[in-house]
Protein backbone atom coordinates (compact mmCIF):
# COMPACT_ATOMS: atom_id res chain seq x y z
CA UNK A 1 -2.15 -13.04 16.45
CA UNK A 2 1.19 -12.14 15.14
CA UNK A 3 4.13 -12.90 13.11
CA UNK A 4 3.67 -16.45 11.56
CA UNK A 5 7.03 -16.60 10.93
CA UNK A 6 7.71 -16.61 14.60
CA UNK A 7 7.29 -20.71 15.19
CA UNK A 8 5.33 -20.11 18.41
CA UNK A 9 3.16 -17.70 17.15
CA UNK A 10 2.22 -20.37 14.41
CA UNK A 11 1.81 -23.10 16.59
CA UNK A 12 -0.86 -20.62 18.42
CA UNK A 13 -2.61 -20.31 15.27
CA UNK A 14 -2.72 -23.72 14.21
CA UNK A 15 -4.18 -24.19 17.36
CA UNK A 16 -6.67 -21.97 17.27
CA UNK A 17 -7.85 -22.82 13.91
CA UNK A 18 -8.50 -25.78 15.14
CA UNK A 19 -10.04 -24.97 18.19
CA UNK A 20 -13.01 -22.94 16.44
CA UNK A 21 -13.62 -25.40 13.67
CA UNK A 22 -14.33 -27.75 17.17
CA UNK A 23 -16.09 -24.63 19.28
CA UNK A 24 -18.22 -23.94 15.72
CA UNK A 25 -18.64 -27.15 14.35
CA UNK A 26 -17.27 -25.95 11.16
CA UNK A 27 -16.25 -27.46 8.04
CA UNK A 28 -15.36 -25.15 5.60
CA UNK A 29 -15.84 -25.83 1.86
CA UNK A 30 -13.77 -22.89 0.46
CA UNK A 31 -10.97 -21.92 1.93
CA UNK A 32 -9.51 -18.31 1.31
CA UNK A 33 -6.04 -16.89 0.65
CA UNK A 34 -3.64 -13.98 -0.31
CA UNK A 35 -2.39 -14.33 -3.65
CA UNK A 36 0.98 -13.95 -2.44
CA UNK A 37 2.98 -17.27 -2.76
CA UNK A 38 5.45 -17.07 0.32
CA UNK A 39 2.42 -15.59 2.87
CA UNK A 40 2.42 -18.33 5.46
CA UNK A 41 -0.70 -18.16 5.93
CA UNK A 42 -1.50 -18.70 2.39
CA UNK A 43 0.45 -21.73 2.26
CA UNK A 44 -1.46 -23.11 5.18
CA UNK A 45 -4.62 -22.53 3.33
CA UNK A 46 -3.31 -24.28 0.62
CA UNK A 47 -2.10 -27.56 2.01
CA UNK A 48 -5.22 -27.71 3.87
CA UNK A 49 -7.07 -27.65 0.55
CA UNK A 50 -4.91 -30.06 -0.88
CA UNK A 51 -5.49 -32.43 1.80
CA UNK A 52 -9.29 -32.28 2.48
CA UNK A 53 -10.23 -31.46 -1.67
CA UNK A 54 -11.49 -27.77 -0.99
CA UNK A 55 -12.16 -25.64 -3.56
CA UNK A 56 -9.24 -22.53 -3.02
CA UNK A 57 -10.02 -18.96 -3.52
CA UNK A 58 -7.05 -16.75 -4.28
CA UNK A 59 -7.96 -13.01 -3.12
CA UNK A 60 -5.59 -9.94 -4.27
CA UNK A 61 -4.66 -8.28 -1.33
CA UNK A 62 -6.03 -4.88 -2.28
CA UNK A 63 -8.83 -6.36 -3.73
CA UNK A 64 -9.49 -7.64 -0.36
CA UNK A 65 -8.72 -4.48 1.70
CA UNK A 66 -11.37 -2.32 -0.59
CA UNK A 67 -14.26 -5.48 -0.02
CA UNK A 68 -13.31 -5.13 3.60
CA UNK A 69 -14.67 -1.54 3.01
CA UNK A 70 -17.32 -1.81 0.84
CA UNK A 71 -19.05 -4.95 3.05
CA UNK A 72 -18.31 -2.39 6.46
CA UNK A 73 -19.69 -0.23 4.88
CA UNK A 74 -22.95 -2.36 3.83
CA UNK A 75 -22.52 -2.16 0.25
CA UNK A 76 -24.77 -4.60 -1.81
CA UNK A 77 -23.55 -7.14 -3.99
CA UNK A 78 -25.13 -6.03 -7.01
CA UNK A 79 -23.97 -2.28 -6.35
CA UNK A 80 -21.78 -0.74 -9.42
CA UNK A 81 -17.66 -1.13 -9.11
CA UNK A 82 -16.90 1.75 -6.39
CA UNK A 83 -12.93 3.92 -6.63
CA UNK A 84 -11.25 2.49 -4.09
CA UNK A 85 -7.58 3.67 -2.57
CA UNK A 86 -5.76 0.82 -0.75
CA UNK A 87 -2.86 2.32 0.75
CA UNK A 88 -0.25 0.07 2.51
CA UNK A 89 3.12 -1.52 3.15
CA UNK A 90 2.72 -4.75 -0.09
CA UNK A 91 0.83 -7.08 -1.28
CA UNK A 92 1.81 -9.25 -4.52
CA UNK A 93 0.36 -7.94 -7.53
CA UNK A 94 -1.17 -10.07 -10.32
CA UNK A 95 2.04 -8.58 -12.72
CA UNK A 96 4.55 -10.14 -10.64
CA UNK A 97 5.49 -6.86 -8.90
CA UNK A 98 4.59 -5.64 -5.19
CA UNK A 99 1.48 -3.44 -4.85
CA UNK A 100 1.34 -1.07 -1.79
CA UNK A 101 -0.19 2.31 -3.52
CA UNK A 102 -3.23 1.48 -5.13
CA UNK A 103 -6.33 3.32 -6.98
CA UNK A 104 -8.53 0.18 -7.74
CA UNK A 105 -12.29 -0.03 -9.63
CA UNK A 106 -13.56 -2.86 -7.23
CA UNK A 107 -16.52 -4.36 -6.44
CA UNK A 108 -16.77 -8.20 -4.39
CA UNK A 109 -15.84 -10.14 -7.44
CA UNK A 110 -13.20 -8.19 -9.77
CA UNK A 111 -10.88 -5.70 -10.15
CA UNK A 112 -9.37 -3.61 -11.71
CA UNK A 113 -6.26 -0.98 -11.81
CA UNK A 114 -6.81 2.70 -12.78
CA UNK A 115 -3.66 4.14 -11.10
CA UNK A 116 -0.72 3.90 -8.64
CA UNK A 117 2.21 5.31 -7.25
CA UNK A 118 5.62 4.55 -8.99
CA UNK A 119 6.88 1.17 -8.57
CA UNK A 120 10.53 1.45 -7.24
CA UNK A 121 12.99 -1.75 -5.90
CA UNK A 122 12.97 -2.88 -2.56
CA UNK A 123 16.95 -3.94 -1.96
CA UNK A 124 17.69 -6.61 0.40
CA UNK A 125 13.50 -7.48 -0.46
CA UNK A 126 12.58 -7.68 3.66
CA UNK A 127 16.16 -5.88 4.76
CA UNK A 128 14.28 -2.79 3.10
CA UNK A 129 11.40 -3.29 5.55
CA UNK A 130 13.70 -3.04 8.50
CA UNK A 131 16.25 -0.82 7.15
CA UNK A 132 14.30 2.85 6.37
CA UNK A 133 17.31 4.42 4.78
CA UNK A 134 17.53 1.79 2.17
CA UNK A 135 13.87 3.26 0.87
CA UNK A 136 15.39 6.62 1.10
CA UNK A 137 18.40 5.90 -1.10
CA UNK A 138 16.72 4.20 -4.46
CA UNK A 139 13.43 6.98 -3.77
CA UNK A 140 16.25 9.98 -4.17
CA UNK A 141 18.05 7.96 -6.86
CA UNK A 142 14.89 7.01 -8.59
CA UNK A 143 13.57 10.52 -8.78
CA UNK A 144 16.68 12.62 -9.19
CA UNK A 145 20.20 9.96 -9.71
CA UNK A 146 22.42 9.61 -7.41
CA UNK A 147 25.54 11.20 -8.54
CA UNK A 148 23.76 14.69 -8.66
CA UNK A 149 22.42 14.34 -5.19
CA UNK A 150 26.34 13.30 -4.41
CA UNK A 151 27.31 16.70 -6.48
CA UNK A 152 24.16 18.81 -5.18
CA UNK A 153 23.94 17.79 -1.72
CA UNK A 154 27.64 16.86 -0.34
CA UNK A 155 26.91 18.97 3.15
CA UNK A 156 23.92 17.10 4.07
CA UNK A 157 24.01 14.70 6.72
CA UNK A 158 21.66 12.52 4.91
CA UNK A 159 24.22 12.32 2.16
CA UNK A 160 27.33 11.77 4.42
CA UNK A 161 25.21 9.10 6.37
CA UNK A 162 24.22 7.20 2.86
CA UNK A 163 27.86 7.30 1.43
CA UNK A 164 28.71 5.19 4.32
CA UNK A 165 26.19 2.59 3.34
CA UNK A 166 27.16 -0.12 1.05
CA UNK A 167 25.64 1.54 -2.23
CA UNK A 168 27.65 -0.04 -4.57
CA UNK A 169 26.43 -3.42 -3.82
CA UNK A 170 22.69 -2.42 -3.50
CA UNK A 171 23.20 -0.86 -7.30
CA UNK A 172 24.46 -3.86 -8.50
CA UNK A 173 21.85 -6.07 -6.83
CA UNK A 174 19.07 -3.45 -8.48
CA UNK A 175 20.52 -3.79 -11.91
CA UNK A 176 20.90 -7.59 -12.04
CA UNK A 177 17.63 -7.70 -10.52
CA UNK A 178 18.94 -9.85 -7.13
CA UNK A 179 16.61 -9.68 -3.99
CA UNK A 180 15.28 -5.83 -5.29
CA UNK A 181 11.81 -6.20 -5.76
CA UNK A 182 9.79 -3.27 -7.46
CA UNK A 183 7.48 -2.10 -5.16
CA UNK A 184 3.87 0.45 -5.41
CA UNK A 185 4.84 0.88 -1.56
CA UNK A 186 3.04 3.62 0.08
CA UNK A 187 4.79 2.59 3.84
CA UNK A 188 7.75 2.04 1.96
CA UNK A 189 7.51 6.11 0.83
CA UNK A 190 6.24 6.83 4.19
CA UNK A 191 9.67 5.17 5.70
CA UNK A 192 11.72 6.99 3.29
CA UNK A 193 10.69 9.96 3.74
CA UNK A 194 10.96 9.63 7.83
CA UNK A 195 14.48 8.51 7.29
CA UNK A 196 15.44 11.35 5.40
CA UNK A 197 14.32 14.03 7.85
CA UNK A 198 16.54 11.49 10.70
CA UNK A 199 13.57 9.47 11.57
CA UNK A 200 14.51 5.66 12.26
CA UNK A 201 17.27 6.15 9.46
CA UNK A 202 19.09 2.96 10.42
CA UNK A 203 16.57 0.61 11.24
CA UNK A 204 13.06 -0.29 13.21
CA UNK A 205 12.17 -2.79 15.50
CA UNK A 206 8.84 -3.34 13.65
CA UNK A 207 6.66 -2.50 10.25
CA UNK A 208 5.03 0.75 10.25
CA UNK A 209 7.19 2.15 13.05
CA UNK A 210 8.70 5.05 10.81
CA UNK A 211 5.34 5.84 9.93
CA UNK A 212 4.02 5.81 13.11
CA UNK A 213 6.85 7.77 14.36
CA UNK A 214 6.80 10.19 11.03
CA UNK A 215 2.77 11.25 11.80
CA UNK A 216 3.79 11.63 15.69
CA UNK A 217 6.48 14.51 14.66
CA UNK A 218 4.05 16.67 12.49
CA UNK A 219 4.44 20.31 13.95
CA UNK A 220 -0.11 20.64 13.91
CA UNK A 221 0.35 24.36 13.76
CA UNK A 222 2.67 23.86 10.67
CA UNK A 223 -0.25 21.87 8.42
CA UNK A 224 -2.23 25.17 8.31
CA UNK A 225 0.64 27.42 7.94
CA UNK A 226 2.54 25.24 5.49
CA UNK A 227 2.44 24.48 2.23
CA UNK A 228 2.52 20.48 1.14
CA UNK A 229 5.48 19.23 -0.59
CA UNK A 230 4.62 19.13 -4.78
CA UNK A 231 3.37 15.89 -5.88
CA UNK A 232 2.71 15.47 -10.08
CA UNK A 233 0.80 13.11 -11.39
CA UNK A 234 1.67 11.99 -15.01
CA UNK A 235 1.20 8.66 -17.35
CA UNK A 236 3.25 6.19 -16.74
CA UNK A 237 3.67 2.62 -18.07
CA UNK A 238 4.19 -0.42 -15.55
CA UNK A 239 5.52 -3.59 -17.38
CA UNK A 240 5.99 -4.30 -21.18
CA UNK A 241 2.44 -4.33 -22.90
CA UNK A 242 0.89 -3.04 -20.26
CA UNK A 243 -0.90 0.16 -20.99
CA UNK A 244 -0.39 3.73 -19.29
CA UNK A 245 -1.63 4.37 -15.95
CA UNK A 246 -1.87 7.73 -13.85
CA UNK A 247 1.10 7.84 -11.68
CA UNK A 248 2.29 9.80 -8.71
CA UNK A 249 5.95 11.09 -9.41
CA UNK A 250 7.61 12.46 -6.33
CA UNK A 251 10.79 14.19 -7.81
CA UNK A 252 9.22 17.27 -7.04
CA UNK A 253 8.80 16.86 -3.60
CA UNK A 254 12.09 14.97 -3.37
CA UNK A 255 13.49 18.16 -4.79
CA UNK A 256 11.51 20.18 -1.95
CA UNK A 257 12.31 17.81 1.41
CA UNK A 258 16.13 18.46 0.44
CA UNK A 259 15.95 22.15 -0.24
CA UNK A 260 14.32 21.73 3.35
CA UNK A 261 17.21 19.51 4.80
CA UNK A 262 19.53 22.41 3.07
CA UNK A 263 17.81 25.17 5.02
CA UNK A 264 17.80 23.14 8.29
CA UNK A 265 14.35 23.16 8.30
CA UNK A 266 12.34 21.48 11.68
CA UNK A 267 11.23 18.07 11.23
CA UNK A 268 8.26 18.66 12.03
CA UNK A 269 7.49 21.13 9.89
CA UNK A 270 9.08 18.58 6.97
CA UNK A 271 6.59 15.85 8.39
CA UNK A 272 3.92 18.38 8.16
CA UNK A 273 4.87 19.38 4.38
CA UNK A 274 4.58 15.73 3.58
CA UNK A 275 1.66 14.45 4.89
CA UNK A 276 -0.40 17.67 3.26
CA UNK A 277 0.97 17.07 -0.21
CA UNK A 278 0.42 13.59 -0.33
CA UNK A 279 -3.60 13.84 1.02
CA UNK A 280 -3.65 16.27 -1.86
CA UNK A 281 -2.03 13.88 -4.79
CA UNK A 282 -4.23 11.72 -3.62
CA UNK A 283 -7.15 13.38 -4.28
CA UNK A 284 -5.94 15.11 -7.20
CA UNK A 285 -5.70 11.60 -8.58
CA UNK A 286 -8.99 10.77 -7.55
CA UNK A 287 -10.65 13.39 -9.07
CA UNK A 288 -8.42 12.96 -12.38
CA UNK A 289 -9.82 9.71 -12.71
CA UNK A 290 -13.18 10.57 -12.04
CA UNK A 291 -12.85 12.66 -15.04
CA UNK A 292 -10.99 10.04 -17.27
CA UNK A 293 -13.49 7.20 -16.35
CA UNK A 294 -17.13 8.70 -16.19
CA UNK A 295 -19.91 7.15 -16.07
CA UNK A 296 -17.89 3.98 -14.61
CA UNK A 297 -17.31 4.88 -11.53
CA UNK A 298 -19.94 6.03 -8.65
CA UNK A 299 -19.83 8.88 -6.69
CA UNK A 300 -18.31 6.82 -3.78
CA UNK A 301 -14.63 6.19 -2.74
CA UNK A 302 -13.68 3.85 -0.35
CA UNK A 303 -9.96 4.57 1.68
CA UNK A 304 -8.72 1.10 3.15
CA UNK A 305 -5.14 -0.19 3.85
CA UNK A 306 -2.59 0.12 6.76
CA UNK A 307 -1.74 4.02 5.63
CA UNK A 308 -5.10 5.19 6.07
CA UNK A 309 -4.91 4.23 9.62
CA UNK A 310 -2.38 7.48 9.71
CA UNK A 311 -5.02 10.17 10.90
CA UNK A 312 -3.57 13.05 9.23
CA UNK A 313 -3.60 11.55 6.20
CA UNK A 314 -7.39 10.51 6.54
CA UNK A 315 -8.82 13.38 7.68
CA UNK A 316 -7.36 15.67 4.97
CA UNK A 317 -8.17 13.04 2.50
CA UNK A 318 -11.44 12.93 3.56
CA UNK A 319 -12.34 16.33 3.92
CA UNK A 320 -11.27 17.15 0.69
CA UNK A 321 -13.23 14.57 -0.86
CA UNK A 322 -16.96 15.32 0.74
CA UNK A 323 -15.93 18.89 -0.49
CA UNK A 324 -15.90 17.46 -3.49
CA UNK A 325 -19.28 15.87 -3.94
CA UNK A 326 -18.06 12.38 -3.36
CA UNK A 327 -19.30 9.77 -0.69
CA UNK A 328 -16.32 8.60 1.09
CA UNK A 329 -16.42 4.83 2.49
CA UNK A 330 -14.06 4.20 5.45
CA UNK A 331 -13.49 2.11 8.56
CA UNK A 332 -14.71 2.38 11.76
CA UNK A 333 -15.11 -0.99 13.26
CA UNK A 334 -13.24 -3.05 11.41
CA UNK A 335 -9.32 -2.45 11.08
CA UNK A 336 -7.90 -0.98 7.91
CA UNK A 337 -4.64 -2.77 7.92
CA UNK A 338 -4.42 -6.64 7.43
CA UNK A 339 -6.28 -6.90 10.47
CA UNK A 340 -9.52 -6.13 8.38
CA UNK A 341 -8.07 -8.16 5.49
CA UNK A 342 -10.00 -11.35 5.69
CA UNK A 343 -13.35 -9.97 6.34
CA UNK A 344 -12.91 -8.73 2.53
CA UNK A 345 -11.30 -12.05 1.46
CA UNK A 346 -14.54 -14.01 2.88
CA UNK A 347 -16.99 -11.24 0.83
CA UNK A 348 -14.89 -11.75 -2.34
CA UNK A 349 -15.26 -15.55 -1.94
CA UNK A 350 -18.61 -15.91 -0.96
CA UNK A 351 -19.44 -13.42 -3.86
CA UNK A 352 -17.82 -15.13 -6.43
CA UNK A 353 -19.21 -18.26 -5.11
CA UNK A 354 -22.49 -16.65 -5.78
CA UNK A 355 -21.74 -15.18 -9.19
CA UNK A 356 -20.47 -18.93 -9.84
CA UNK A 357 -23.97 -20.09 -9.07
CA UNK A 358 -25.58 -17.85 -11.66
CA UNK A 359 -23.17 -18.78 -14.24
CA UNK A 360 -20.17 -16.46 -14.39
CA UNK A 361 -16.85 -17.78 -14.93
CA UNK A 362 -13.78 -17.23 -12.98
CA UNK A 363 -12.32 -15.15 -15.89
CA UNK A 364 -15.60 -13.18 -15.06
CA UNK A 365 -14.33 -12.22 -11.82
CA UNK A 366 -10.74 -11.42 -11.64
CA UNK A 367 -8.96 -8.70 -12.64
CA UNK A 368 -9.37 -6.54 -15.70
């Protein structure tokens, strides 16, 4: 319906929530939210529980998007955990941080994480939404510092244009840990990687639209000439006694895009370069884990979230995995962004509500 931050827009909803309970004669006795504390929508659901004594079920948003899969897709309840990749802008992780890049063993009641993409900060939190180049700046100084890409890379325009930004004061807010957020983003490496090739560098008018923008430049004849920018994937350990997970690490292709920007390089043949070596870290890390978990997982994957609505990225993705042996679970009918997202929150809470009935406890059916 839109942005319910916008007051109209949550008027509208209001209304309309309370126009199908009428149109339905509905009275729900769970109500269903993200597990991210600020979501408006969340808050709704939770004051309307308070009110009325409903039983509240809080859904991880991943969780959700890979359900929204699996119950498209027809999977039974009592089917084994299925690999699923939820790839997106965020969504509030269960270890205080912001998910977005995601390699989940899911089924409709529980969770749990078997690999990601590196969790980097968000400055300025929602600025970094609007403001592409901000992503750019702490990916490059992540991945390689920022005084050698200062040393390294003093010609570039993408260096001359960040100088000019007010780094100093995003640093500091990083290291004293001020509105920075870490971040799993995959749209927040899909915006700053279109701001570095001079896509929507300063700013966008809405999310996704560097993404959007960053598939639309992809020179097609480049993705079969080209090679894909080199993407590692290495153990990595999110959060103090937590243990190691399979992580991308993109100083590699960091290194590669600005070697690129060096040799003046088309954008779309930079676009192109991305997009193939990020379908095939993904499913390098899909297979990897198929090989570190076994007999856990089935020989299904399901690929939900906003970044899998990017077709490139899909298809390759895909492709690669059917060549592979695997079943691959997507969306057709239902949308893979947060438009699909509360078919999956109602399967999660009508499945635990089931489980509940045959004696599991909540602890049962959360995350690992």
């Amino acid at each position: 319906m839109g942005d319910l931050e916008d007051a109209v827009t949550l008027a509208d909803y209001r209304r309309a929530l309370s126009l199908y309970g009428e149109v339905f004669d509905f009275k729900p006795e769970t109500l269903t939210v993200d597990l991210h504390p600020e979501y408006i929508s969340s808050k709704l659901g939770r004051d309307w529980a308070a009110r009325n004594s409903l039983r509240i079920e809080e859904v991880q948003h991943h969780h959700a998007h890979i359900a929204s899969c699996l119950a498209e897709n027809g999977v039974p309840l009592a089917t084994k955990p299925i690999l699923g990749v939820a790839l997106d802008g965020l969504g509030a992780g269960p270890d205080g941080t912001l998910w977005g890049g995601e390699f989940l063993l899911a089924d409709y009641t529980r969770f749990e994480r078997l690999g990601c993409f590196p969790p980097v900060a968000m400055p300025g939190g929602a600025l970094a939404v609007r403001q592409p180049w901000r992503n750019t700046y702490v990916h490059l100084a992540t991945a390689i510092g920022w005084e050698q890409l200062r040393q390294e890379y003093a010609q570039l325009d993408l260096i001359r244009f960040l100088v000019a930004k007010p780094l100093a004061t995003l640093q500091a807010m990083m290291n004293r840990g001020v509105n920075s957020p870490l971040s799993s983003s995959c749209g927040r490496l899909f915006d700053a990687v279109a701001a570095a090739i001079g896509i929507c560098r300063e700013e966008v008018s809405y999310e996704g639209q560097a993404a959007i923008e960053l598939e639309a430049c992809v020179d097609e004849s480049a993705l079969a000439e080209e090679a894909g920018y080199p993407i590692t994937v290495e153990m990595a350990q999110h959060g103090a006694g937590t243990r190691s997970l399979p992580t991308l690490k993109f100083c590699t292709m960091w290194q590669a895009l600005l070697a690129d920007l060096d040799r003046g390089s088309p954008a779309g043949v930079m676009a192109a370069r991305f997009h193939l070596g990020l379908a095939r870290a993904v499913v390098e890390m899909v297979l990897l884990l198929f090989e570190r978990e076994g007999e856990r997982l089935t020989r299904s994957v399901a690929l939900t979230g906003g970044s899998f609505q990017n077709r490139l990225l899909l298809e390759h993705v895909s492709r690669s995995l059917a060549g592979e042996g695997l079943t691959v679970l997507t969306h057709t009918r239902v949308p893979a962004n947060d438009g699909g997202l509360s078919l999956g929150q109602a399967a999660i809470a009508a499945a635990r509500s089931i489980r509940a009935e045959q004696g599991l406890t909540r602890e049962d059916m959360t995350c690992a």
